[in-house]
N, C-alpha and C. Protein backbone atom coordinates (compact mmCIF):
# COMPACT_ATOMS: atom_id res chain seq x y z
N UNK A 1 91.99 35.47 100.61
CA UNK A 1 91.40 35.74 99.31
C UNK A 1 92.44 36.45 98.45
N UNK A 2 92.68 36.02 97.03
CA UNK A 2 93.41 36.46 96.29
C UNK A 2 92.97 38.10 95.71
N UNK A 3 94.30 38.84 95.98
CA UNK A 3 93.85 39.75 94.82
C UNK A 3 93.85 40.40 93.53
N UNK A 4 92.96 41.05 93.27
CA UNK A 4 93.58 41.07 91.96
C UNK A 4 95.17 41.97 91.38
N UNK A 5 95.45 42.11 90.38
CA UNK A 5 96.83 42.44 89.77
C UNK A 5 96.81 43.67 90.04
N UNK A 6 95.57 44.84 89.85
CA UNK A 6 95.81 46.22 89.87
C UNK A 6 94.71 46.09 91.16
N UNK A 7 94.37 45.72 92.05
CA UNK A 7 94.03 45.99 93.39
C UNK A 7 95.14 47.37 94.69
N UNK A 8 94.18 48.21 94.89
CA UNK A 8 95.31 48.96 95.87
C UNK A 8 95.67 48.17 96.75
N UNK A 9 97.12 48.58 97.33
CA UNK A 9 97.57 47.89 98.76
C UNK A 9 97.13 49.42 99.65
N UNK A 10 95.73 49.50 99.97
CA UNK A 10 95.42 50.38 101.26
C UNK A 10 94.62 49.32 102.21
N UNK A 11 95.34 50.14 103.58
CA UNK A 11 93.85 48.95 104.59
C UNK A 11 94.01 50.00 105.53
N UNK A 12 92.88 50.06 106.27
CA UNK A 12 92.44 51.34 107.03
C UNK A 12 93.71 51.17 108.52
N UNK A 13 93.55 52.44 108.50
CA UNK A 13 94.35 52.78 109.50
C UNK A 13 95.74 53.18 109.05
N UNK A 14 96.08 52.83 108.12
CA UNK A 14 97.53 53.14 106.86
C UNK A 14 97.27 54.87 106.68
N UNK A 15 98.08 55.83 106.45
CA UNK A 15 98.37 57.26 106.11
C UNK A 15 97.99 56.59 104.48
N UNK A 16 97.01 57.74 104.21
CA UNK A 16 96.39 57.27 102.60
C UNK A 16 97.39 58.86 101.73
N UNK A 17 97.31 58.75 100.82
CA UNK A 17 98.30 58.92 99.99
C UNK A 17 99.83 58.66 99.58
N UNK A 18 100.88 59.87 99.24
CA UNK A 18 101.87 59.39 98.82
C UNK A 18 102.61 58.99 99.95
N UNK A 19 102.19 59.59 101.11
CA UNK A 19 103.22 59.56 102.44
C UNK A 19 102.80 57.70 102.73
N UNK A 20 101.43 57.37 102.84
CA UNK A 20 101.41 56.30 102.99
C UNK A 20 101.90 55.22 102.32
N UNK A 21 101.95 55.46 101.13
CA UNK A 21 102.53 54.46 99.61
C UNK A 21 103.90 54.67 99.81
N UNK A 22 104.41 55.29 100.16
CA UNK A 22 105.99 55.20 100.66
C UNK A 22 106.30 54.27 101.63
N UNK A 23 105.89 54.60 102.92
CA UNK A 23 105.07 53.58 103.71
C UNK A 23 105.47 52.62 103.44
N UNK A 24 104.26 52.18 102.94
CA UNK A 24 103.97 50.59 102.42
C UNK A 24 104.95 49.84 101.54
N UNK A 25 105.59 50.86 100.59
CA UNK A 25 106.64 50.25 99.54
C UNK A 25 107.55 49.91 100.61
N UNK A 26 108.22 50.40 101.86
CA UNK A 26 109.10 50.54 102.73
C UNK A 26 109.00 49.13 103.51
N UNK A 27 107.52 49.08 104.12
CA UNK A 27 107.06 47.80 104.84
C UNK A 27 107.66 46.53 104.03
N UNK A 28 107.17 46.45 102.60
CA UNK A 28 107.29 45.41 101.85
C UNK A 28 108.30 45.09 101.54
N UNK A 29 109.63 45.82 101.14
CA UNK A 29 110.54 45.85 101.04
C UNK A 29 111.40 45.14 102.37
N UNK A 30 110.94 45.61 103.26
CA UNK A 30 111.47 44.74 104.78
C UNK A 30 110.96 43.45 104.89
N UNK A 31 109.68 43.32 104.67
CA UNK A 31 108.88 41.97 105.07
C UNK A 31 109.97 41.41 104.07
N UNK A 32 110.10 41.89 102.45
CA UNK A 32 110.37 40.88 101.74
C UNK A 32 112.55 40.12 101.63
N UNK A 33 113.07 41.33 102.51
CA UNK A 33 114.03 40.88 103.18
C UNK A 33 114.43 40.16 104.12
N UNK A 34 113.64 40.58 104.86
CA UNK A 34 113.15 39.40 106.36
C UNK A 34 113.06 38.04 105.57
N UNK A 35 112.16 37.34 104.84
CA UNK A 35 111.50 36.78 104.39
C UNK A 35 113.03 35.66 103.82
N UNK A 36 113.76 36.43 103.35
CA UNK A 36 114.72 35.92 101.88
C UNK A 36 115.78 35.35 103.35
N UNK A 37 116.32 36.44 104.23
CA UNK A 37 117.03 35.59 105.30
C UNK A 37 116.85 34.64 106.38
N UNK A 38 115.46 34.57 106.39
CA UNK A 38 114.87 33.77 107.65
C UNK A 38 114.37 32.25 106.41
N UNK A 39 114.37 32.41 105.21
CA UNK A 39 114.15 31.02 105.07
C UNK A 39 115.58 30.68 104.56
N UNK A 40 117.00 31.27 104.42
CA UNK A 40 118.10 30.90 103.75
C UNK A 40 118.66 30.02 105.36
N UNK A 41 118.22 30.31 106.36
CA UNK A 41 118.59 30.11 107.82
C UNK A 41 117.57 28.85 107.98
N UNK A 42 116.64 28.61 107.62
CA UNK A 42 115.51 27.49 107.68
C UNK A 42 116.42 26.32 106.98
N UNK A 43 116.56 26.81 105.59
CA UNK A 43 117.15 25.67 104.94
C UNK A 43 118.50 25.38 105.29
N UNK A 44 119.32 25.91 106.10
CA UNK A 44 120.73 25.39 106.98
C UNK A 44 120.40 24.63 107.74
N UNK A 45 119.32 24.96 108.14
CA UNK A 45 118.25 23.84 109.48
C UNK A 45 118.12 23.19 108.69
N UNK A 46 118.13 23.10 107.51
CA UNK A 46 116.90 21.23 106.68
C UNK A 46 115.58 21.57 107.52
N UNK A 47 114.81 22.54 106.73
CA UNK A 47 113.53 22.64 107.51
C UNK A 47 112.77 23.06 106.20
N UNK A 48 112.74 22.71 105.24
CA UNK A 48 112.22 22.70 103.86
C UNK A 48 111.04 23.40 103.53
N UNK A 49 110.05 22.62 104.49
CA UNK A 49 108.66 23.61 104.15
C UNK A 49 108.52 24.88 104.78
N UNK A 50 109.27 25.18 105.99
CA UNK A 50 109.39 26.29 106.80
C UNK A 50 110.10 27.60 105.57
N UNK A 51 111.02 26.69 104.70
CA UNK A 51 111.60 27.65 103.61
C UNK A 51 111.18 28.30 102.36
N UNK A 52 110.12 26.94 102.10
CA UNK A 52 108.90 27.21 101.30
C UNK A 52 108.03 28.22 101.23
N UNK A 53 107.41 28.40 102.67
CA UNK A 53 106.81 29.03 102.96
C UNK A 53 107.00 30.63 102.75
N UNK A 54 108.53 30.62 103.30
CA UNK A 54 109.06 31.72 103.60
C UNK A 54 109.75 32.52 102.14
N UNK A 55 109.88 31.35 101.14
CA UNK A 55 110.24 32.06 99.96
C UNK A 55 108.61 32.50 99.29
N UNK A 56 107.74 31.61 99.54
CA UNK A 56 106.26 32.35 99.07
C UNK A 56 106.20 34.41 99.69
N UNK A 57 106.51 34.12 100.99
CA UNK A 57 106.27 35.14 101.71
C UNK A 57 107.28 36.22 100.96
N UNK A 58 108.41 36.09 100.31
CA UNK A 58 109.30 36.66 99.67
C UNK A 58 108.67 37.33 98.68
N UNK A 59 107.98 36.33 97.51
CA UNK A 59 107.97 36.83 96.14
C UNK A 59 106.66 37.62 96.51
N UNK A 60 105.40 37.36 97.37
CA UNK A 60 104.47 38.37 97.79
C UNK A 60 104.97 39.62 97.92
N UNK A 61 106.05 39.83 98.83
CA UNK A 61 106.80 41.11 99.34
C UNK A 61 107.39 41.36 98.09
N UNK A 62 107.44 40.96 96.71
CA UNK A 62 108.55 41.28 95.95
C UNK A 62 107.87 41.82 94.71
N UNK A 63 106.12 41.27 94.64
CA UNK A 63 105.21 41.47 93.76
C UNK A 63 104.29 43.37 94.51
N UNK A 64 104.09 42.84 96.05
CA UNK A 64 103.35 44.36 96.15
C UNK A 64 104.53 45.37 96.08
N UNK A 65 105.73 44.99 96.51
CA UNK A 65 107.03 46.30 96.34
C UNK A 65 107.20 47.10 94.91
N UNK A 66 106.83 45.81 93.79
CA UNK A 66 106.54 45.97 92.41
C UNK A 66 105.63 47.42 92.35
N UNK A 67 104.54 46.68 92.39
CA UNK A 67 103.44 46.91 92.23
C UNK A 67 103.23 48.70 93.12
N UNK A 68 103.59 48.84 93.99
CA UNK A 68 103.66 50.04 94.54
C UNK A 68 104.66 50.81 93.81
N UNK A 69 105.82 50.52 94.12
CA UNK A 69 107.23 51.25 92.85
C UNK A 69 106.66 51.38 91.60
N UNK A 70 105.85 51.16 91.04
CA UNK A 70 105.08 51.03 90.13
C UNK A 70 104.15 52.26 90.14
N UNK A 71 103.52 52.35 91.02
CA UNK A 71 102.66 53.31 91.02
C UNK A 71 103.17 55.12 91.96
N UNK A 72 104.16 54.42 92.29
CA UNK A 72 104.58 56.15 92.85
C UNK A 72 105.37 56.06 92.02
N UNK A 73 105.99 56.08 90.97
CA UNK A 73 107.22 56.14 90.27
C UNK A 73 107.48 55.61 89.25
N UNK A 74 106.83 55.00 88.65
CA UNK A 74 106.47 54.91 87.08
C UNK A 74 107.70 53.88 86.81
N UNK A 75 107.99 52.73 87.84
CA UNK A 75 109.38 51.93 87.56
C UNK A 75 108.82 50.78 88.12
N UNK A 76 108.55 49.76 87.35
CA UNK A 76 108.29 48.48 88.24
C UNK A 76 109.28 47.46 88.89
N UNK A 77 110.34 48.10 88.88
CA UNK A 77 111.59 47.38 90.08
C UNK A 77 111.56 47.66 90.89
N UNK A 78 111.60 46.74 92.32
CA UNK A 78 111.11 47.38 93.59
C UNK A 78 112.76 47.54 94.19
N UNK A 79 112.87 48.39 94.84
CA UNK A 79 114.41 48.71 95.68
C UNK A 79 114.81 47.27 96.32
N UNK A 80 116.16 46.70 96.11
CA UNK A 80 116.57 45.57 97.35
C UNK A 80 116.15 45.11 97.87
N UNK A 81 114.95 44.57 96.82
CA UNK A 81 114.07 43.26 97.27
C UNK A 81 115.34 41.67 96.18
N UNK A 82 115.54 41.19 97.37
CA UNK A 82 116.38 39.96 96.93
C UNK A 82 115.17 39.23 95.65
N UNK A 83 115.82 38.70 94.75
CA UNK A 83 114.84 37.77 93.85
C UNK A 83 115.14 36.40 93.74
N UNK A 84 115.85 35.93 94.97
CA UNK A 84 116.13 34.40 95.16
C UNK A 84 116.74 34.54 96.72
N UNK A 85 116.62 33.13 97.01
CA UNK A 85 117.18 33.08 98.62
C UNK A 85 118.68 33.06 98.96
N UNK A 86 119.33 33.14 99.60
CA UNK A 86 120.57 32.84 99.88
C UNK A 86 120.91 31.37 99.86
N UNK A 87 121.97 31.43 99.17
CA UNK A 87 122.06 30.02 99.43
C UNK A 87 123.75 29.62 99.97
């Protein structure tokens, strides 16, 4: 299910406040690195939709990193989140 634009990123069991929103900006920031090298490595394979996928999984990680940097810090650029794949 989609969410909305100003929806929190909390889900139980997460440290709720700033310690947690650090957290989470931290998580996303990794997922969304992970994400940018594991499909630049897909597409050396010629594995196209596997890269697809994996650049979706990117700009998600690149929108909540936003979206959190955003809200602890009044800056909507998220830290060394890549904004395209390697190529």
């Amino acid at each position: 299910m989609p969410q909305p634009e100003d929806a929190p990123l909390r889900r139980p069991g997460l440290a709720q406040g700033a310690d947690g929103d650090l957290l989470r900006l931290e998580i996303a920031t990794y997922v969304g690195q992970m994400c940018v090298e594991l499909s630049a490595m897909a597409k050396a394979s010629e594995m196209n939709l596997l890269s697809y996928f994996l650049d979706m999984g990117a700009a998600e990680a690149r929108d909540a990193a936003s979206r959190l940097n955003a809200a602890l810090f009044h800056d909507p650029e998220p830290p060394d989140v890549p904004d395209q794949t390697l190529t």
